[in-house]
PDB file of N, CA and C in Angstrom:
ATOM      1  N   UNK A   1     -19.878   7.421  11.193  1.00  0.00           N
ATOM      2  CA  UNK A   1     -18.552   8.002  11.177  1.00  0.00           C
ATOM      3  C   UNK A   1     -17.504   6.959  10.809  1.00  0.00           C
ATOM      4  N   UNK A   2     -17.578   5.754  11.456  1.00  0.00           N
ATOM      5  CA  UNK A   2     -16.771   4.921  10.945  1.00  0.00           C
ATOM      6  C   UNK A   2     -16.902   4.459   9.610  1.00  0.00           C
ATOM      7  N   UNK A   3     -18.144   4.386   9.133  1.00  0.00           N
ATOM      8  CA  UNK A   3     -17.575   3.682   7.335  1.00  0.00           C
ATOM      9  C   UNK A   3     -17.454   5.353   6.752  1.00  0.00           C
ATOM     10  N   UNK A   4     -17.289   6.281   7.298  1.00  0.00           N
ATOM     11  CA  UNK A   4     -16.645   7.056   6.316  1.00  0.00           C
ATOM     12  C   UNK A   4     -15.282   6.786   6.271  1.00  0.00           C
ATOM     13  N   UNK A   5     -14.698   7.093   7.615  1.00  0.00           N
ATOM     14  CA  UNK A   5     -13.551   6.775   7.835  1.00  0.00           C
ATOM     15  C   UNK A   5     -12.851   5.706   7.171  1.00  0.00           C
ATOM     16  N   UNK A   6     -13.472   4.623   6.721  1.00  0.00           N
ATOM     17  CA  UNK A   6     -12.990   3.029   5.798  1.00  0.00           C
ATOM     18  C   UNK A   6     -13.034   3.674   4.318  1.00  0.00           C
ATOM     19  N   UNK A   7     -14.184   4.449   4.123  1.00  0.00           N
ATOM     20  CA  UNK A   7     -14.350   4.824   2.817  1.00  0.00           C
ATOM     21  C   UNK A   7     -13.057   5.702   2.115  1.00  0.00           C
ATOM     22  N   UNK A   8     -12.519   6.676   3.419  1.00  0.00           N
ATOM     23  CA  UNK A   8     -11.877   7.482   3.215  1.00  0.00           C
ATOM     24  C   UNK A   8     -10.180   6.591   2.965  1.00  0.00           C
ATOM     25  N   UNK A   9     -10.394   5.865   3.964  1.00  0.00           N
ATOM     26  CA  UNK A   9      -9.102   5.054   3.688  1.00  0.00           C
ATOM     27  C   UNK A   9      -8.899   4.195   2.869  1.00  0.00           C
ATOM     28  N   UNK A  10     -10.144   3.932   1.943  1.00  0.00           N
ATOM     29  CA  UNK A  10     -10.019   3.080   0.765  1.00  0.00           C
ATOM     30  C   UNK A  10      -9.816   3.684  -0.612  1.00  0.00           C
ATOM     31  N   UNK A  11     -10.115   4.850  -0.248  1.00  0.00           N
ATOM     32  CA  UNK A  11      -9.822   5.797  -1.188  1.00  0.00           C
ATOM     33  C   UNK A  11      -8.283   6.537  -1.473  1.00  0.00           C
ATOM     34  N   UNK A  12      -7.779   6.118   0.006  1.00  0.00           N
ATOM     35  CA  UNK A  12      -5.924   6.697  -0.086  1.00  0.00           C
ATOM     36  C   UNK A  12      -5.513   5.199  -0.878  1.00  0.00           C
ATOM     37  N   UNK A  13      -6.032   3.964  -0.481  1.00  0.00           N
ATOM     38  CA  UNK A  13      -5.367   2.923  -0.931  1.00  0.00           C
ATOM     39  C   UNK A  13      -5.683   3.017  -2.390  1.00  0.00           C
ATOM     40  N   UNK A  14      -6.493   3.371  -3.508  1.00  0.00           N
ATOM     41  CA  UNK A  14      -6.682   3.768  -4.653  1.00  0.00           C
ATOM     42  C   UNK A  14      -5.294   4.792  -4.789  1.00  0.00           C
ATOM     43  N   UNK A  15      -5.153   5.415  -3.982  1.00  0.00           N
ATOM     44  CA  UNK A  15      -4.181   6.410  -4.791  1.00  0.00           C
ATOM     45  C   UNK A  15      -3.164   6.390  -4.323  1.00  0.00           C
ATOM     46  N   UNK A  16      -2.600   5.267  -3.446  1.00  0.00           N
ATOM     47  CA  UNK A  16      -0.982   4.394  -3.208  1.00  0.00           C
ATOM     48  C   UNK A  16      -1.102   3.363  -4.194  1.00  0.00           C
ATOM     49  N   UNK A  17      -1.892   2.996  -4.847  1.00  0.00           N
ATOM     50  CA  UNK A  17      -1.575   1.960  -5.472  1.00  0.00           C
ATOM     51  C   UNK A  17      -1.665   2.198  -6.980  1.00  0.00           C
ATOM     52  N   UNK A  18      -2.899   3.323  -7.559  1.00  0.00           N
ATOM     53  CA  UNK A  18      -3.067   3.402  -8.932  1.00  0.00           C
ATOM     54  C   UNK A  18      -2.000   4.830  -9.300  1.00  0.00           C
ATOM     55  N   UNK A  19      -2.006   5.729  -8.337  1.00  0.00           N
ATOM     56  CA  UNK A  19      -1.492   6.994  -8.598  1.00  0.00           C
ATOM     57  C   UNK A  19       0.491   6.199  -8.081  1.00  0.00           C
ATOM     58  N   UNK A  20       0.676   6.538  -6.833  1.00  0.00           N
ATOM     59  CA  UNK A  20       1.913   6.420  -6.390  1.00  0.00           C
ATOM     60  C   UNK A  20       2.708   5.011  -6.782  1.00  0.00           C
ATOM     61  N   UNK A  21       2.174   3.828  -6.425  1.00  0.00           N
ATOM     62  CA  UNK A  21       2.637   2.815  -6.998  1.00  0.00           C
ATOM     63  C   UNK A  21       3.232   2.775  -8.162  1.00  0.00           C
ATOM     64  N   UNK A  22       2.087   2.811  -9.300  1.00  0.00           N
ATOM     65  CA  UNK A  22       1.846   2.416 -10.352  1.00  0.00           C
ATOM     66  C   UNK A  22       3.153   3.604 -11.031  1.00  0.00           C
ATOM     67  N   UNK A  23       2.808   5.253 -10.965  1.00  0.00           N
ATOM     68  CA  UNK A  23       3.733   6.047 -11.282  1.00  0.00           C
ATOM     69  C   UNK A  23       5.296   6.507 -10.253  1.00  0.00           C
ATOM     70  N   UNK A  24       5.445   5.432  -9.561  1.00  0.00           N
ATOM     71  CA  UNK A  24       6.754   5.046  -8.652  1.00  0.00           C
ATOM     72  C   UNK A  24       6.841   6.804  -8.037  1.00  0.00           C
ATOM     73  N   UNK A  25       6.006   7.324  -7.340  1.00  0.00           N
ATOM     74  CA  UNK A  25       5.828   8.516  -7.213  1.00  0.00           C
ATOM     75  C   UNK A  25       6.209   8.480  -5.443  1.00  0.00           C
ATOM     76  N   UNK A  26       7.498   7.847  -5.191  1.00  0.00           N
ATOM     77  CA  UNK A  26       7.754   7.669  -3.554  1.00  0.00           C
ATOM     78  C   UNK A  26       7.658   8.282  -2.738  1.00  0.00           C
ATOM     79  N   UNK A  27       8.588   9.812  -2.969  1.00  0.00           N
ATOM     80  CA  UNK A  27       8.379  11.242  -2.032  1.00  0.00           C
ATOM     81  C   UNK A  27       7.277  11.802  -2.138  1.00  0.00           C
ATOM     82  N   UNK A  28       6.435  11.603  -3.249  1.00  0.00           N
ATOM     83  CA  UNK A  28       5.264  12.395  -3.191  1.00  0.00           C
ATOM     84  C   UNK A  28       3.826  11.242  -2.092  1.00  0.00           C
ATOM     85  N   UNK A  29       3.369  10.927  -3.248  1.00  0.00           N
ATOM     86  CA  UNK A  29       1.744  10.277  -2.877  1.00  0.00           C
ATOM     87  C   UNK A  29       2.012   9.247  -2.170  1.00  0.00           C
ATOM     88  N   UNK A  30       3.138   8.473  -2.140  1.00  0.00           N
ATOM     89  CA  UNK A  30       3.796   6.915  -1.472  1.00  0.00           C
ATOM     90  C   UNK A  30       4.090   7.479  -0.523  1.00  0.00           C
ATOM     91  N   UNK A  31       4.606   8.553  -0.095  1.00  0.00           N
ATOM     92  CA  UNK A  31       4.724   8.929   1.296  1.00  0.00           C
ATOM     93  C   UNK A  31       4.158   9.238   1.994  1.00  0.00           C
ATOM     94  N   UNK A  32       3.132   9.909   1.733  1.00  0.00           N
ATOM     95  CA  UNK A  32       1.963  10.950   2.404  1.00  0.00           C
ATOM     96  C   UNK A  32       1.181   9.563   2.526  1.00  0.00           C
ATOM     97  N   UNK A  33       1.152   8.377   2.006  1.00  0.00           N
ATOM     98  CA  UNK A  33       0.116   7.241   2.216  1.00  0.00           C
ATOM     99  C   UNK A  33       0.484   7.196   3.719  1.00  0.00           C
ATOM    100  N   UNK A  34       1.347   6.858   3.746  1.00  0.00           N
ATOM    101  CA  UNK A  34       1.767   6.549   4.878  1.00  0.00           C
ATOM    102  C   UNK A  34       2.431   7.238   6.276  1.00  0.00           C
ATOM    103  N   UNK A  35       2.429   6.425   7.417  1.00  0.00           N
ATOM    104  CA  UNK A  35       2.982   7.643   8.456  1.00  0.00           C
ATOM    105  C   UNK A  35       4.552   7.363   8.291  1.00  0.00           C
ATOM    106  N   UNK A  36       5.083   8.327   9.088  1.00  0.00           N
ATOM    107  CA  UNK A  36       6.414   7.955   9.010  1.00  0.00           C
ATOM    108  C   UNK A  36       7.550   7.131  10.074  1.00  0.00           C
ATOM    109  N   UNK A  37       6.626   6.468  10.613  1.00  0.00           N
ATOM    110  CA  UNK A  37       6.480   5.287  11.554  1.00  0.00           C
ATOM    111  C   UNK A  37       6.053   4.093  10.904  1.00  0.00           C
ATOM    112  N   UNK A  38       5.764   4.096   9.833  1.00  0.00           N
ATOM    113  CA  UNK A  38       5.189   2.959   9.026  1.00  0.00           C
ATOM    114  C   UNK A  38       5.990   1.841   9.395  1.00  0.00           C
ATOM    115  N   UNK A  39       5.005   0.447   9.715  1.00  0.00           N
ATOM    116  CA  UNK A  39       5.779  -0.726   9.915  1.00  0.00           C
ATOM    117  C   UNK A  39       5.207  -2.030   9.083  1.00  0.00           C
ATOM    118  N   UNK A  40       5.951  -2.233   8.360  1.00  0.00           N
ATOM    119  CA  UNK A  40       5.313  -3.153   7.337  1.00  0.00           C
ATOM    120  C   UNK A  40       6.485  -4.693   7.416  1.00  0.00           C
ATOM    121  N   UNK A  41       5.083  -5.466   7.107  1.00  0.00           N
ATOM    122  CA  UNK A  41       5.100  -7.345   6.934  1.00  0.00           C
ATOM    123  C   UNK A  41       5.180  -7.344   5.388  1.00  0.00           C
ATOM    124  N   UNK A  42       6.014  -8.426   5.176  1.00  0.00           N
ATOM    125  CA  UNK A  42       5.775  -9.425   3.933  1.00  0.00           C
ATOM    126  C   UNK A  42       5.455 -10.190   3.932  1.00  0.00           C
ATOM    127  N   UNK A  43       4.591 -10.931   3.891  1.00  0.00           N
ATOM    128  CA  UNK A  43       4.382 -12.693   3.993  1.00  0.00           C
ATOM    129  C   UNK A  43       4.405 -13.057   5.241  1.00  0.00           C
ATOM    130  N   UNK A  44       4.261 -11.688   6.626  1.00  0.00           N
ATOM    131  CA  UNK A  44       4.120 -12.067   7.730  1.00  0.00           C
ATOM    132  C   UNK A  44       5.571 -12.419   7.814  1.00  0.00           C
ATOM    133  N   UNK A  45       6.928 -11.519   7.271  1.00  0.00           N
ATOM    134  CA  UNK A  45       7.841 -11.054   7.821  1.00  0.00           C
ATOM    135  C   UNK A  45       7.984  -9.788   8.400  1.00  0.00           C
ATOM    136  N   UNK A  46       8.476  -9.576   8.894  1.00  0.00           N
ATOM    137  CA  UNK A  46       8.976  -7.967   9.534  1.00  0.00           C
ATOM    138  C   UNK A  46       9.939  -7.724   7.988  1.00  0.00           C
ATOM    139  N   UNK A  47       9.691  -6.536   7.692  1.00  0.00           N
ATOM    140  CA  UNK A  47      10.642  -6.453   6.393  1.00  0.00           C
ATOM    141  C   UNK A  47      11.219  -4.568   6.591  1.00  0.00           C
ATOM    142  N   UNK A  48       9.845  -4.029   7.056  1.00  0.00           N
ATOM    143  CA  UNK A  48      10.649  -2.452   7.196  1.00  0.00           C
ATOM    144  C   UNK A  48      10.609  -1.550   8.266  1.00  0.00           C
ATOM    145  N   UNK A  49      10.969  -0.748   8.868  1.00  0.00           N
ATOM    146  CA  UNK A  49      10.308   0.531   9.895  1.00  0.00           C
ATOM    147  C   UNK A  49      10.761   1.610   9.299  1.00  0.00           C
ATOM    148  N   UNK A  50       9.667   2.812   9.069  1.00  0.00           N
ATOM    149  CA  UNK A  50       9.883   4.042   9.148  1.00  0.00           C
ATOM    150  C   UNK A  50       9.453   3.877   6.969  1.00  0.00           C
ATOM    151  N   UNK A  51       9.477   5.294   7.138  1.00  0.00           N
ATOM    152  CA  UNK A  51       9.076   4.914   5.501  1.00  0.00           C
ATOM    153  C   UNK A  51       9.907   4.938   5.000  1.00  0.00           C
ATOM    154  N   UNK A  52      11.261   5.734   5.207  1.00  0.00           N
ATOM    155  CA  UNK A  52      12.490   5.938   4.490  1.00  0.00           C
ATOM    156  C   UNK A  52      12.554   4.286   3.542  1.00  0.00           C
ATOM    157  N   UNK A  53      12.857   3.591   4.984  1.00  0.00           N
ATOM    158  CA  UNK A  53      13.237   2.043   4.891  1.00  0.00           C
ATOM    159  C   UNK A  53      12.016   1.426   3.424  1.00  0.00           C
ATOM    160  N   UNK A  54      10.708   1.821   4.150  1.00  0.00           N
ATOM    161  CA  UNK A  54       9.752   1.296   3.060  1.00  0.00           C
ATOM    162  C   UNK A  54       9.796   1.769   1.570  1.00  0.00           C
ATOM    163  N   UNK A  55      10.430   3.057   1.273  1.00  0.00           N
ATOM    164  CA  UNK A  55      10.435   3.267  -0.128  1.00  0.00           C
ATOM    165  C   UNK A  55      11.902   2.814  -0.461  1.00  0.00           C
ATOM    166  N   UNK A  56      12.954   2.253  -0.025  1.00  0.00           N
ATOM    167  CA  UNK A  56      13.820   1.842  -0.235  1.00  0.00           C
ATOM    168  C   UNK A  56      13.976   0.762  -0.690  1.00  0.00           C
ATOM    169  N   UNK A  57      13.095  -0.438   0.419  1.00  0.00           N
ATOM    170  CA  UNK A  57      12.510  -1.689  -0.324  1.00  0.00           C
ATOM    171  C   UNK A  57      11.983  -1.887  -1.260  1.00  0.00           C
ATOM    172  N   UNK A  58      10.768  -0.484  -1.613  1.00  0.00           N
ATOM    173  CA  UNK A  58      10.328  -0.659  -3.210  1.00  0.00           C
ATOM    174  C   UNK A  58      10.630  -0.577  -4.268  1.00  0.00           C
ATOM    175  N   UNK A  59      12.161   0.423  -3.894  1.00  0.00           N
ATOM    176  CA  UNK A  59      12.552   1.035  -5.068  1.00  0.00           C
ATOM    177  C   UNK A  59      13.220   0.068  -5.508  1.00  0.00           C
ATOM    178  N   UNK A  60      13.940  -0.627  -4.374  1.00  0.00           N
ATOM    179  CA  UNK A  60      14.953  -2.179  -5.059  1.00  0.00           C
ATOM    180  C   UNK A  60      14.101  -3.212  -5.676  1.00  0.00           C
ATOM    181  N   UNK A  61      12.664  -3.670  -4.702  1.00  0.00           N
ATOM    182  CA  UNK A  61      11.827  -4.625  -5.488  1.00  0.00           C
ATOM    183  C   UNK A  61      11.435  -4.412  -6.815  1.00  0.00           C
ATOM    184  N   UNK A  62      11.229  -2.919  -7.548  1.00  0.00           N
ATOM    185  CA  UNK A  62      10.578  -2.522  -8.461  1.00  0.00           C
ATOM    186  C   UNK A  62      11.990  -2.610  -9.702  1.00  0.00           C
ATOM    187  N   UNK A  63      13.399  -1.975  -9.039  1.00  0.00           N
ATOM    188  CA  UNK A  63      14.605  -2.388  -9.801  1.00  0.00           C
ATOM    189  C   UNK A  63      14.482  -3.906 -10.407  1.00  0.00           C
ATOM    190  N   UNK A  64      14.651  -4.838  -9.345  1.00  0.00           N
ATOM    191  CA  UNK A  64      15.275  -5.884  -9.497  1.00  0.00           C
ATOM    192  C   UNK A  64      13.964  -6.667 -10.443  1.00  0.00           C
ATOM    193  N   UNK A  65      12.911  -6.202 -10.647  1.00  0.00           N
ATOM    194  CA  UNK A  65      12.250  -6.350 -11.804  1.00  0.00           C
ATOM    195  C   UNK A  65      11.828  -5.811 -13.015  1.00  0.00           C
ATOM    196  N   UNK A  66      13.277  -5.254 -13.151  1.00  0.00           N
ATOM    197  CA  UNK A  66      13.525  -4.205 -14.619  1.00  0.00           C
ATOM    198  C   UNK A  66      13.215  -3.081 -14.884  1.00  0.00           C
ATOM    199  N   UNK A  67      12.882  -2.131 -13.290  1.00  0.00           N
ATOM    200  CA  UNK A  67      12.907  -0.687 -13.376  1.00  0.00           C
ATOM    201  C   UNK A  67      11.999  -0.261 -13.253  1.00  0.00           C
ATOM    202  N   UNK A  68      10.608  -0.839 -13.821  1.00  0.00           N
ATOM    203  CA  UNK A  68       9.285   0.021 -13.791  1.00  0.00           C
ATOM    204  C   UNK A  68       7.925  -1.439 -12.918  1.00  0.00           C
ATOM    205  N   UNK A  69       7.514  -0.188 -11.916  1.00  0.00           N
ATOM    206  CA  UNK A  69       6.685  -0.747 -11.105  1.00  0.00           C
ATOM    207  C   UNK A  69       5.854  -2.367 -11.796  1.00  0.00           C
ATOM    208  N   UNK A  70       5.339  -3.146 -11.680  1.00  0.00           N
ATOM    209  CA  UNK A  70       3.729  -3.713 -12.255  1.00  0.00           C
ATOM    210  C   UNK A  70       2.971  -3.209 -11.999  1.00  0.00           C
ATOM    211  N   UNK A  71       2.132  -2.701 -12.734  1.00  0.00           N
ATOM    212  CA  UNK A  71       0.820  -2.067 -12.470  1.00  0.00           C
ATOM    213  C   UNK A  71      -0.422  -2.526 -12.103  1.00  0.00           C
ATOM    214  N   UNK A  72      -0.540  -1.919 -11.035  1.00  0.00           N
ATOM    215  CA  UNK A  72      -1.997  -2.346 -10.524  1.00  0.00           C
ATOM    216  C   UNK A  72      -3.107  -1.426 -11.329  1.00  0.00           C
ATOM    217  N   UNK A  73      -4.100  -2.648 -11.545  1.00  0.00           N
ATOM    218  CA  UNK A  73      -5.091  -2.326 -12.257  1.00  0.00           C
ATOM    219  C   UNK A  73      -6.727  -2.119 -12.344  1.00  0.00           C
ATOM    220  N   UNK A  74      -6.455  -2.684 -10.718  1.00  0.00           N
ATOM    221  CA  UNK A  74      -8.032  -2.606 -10.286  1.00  0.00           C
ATOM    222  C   UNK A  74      -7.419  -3.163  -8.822  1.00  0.00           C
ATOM    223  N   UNK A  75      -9.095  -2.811  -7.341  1.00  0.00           N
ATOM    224  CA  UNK A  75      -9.415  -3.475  -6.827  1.00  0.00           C
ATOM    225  C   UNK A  75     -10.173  -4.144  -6.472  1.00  0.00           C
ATOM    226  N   UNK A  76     -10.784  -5.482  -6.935  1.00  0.00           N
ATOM    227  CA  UNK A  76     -11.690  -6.145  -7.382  1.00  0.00           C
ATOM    228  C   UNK A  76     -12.320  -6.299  -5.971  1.00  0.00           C
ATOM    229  N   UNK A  77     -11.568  -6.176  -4.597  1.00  0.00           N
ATOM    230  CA  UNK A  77     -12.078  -6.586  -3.311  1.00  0.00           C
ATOM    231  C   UNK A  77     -11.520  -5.278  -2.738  1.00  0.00           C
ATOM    232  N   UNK A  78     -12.552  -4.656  -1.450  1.00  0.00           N
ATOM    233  CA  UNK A  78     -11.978  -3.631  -0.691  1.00  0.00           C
ATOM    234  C   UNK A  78     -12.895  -3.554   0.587  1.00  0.00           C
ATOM    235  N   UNK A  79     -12.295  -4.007   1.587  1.00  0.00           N
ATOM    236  CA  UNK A  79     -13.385  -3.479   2.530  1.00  0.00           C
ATOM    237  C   UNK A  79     -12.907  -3.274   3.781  1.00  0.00           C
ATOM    238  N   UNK A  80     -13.196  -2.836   4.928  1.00  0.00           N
ATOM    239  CA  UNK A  80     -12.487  -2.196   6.170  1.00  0.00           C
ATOM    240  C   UNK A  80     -13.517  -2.224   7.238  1.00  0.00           C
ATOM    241  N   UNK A  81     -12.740  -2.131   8.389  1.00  0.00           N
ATOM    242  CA  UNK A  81     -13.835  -2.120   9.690  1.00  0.00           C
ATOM    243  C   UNK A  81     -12.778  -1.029  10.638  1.00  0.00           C
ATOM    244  N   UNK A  82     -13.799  -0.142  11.385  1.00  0.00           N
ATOM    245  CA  UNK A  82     -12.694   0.758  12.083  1.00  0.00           C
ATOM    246  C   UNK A  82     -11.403   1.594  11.672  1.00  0.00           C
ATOM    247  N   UNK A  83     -10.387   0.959  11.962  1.00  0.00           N
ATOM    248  CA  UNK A  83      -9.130   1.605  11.493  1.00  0.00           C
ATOM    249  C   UNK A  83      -7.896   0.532  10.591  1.00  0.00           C
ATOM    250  N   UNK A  84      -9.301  -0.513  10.492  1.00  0.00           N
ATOM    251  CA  UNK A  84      -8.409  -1.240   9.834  1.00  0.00           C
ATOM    252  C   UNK A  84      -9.072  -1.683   7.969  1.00  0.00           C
ATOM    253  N   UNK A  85      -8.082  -2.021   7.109  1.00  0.00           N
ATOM    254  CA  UNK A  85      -8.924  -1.894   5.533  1.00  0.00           C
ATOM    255  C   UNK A  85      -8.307  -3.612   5.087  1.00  0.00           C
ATOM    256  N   UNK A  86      -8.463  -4.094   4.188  1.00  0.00           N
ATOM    257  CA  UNK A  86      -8.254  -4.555   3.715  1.00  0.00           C
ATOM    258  C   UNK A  86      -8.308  -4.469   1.991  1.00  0.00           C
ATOM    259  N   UNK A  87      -7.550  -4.862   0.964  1.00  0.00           N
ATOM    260  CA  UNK A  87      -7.368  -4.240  -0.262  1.00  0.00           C
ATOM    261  C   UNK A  87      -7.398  -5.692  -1.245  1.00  0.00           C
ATOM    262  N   UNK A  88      -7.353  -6.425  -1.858  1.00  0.00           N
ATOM    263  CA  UNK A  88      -6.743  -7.118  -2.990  1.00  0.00           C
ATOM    264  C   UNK A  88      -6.667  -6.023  -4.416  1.00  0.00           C
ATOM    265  N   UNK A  89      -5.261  -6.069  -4.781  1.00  0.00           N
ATOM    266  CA  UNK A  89      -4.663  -5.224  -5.929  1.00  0.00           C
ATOM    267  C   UNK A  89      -4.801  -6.475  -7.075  1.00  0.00           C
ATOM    268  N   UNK A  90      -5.342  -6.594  -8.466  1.00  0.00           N
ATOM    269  CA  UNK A  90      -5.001  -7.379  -9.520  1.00  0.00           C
ATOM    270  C   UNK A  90      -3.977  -6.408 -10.216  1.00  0.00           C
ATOM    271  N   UNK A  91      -2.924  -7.211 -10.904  1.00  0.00           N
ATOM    272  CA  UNK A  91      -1.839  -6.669 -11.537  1.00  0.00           C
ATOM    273  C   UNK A  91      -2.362  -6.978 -12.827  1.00  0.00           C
ATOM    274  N   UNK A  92      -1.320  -5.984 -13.938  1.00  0.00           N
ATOM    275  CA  UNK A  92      -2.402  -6.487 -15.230  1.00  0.00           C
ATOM    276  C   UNK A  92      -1.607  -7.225 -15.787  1.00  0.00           C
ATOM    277  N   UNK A  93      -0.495  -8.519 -15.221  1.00  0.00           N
ATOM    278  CA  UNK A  93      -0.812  -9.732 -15.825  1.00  0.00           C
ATOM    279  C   UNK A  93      -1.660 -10.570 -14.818  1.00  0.00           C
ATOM    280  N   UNK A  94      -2.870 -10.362 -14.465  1.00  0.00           N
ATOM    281  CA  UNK A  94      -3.360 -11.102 -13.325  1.00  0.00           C
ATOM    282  C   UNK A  94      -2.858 -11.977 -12.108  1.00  0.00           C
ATOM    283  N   UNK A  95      -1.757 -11.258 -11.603  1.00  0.00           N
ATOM    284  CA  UNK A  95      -1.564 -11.570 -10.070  1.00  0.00           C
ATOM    285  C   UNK A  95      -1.663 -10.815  -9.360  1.00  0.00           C
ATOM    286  N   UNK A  96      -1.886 -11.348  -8.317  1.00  0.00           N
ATOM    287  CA  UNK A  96      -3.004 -10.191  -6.983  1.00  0.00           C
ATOM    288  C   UNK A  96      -2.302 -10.364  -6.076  1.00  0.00           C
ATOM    289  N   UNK A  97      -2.330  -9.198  -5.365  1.00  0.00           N
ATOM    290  CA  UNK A  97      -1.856  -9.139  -4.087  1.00  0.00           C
ATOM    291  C   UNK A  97      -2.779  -8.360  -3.240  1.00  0.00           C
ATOM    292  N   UNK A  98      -2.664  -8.648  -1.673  1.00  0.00           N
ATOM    293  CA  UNK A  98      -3.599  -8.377  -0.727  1.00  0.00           C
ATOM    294  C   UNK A  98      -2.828  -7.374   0.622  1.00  0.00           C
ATOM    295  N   UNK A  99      -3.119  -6.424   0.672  1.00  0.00           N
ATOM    296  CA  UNK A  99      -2.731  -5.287   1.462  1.00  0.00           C
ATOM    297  C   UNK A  99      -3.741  -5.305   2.851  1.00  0.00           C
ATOM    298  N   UNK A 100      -3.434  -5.720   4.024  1.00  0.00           N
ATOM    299  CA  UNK A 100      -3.993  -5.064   5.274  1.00  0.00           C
ATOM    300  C   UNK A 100      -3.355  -4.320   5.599  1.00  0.00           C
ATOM    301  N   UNK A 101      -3.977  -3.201   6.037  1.00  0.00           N
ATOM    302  CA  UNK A 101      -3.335  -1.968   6.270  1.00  0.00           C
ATOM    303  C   UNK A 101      -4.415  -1.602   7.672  1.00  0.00           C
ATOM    304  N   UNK A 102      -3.524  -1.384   8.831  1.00  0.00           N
ATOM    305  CA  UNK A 102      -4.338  -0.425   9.688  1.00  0.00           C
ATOM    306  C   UNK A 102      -3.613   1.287   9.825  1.00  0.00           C
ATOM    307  N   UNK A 103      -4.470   2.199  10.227  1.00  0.00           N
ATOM    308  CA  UNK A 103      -4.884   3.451   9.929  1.00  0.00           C
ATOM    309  C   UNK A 103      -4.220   4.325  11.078  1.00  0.00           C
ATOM    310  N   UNK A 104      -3.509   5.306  10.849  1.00  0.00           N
ATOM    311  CA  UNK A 104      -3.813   6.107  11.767  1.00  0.00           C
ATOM    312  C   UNK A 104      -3.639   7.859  11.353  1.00  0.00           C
ATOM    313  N   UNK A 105      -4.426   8.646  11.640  1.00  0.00           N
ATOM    314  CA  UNK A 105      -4.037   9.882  10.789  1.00  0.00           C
ATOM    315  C   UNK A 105      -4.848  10.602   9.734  1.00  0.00           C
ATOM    316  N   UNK A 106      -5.118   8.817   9.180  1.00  0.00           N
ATOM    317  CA  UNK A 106      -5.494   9.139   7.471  1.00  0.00           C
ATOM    318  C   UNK A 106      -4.371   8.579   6.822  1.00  0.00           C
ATOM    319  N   UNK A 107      -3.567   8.085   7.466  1.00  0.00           N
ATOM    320  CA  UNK A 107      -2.473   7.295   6.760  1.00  0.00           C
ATOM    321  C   UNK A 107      -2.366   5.895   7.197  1.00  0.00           C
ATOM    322  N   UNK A 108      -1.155   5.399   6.520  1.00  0.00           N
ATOM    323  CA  UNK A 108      -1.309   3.302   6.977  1.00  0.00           C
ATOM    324  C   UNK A 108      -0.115   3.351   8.091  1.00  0.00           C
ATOM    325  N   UNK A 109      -0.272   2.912   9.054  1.00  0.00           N
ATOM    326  CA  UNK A 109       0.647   2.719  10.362  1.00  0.00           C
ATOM    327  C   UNK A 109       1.109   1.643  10.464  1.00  0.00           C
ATOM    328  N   UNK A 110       0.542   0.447   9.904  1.00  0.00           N
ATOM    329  CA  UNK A 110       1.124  -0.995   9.723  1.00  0.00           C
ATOM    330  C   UNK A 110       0.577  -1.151   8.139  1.00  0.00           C
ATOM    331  N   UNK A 111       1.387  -2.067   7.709  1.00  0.00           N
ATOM    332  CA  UNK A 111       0.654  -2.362   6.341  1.00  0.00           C
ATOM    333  C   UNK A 111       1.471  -4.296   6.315  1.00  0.00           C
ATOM    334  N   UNK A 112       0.805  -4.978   5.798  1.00  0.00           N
ATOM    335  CA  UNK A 112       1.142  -6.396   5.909  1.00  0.00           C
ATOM    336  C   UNK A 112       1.004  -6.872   4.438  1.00  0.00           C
ATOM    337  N   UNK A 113       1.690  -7.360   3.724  1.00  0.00           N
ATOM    338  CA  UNK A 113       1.396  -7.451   2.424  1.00  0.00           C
ATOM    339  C   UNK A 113       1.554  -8.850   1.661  1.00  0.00           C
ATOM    340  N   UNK A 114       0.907  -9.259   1.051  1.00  0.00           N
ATOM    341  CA  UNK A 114       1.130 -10.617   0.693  1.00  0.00           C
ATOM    342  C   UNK A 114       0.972 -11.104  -0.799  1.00  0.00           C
ATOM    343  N   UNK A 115       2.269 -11.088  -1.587  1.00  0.00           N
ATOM    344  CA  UNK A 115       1.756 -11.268  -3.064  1.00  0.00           C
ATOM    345  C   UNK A 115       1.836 -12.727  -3.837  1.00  0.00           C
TER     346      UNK A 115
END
């Protein structure tokens, strides 16, 4: 039951990152990733609560680098234990970033991100 459960949650992180990310799709698939309690790290800062806050941050991070997301293009690493996943995203100019995300729902309840 549990590696379905990882499987299943590695499979939402495929589609926050290739579907919602990638097509800046916030209210839709970027939201439903997540709960709406979502509490997310940067670099092991406190940076958001609630998702409102979290698609707000993206929408400015994704602005302030000329409007359209970077696209993630693969995840070359993915693996999870329990309720918790871990992700590395390659961008397709090859920089990666690494998503821990723990679970609750079927959605990410913390997410910690480090690019």
């Amino acid at each position: 039951m549990a590696d379905d459960a990882v499987a299943r949650h590695l499979e939402t992180m495929d589609e926050l990152d290739f579907r919602a990310w990638n097509g800046a799709d916030w209210h839709g698939s970027f939201a439903r990733c997540h709960t709406a309690d979502v509490v997310v790290e940067l670099h092991g800062q406190p940076r958001t609560h609630g998702i409102e806050e979290h698609i707000d941050a993206m929408k400015a991070l994704v602005e302030s680098a000329g409007g359209t997301p970077p696209q993630v293009t693969s995840h070359p690493i993915a693996f999870g234990s329990g309720d918790w996943t871990c992700v590395v995203g390659e961008f397709e100019d090859g920089r990666r970033m690494v998503t821990v995300a723990k679970w609750r729902d079927g959605a990410i309840a913390e997410e910690h991100i480090w690019l």
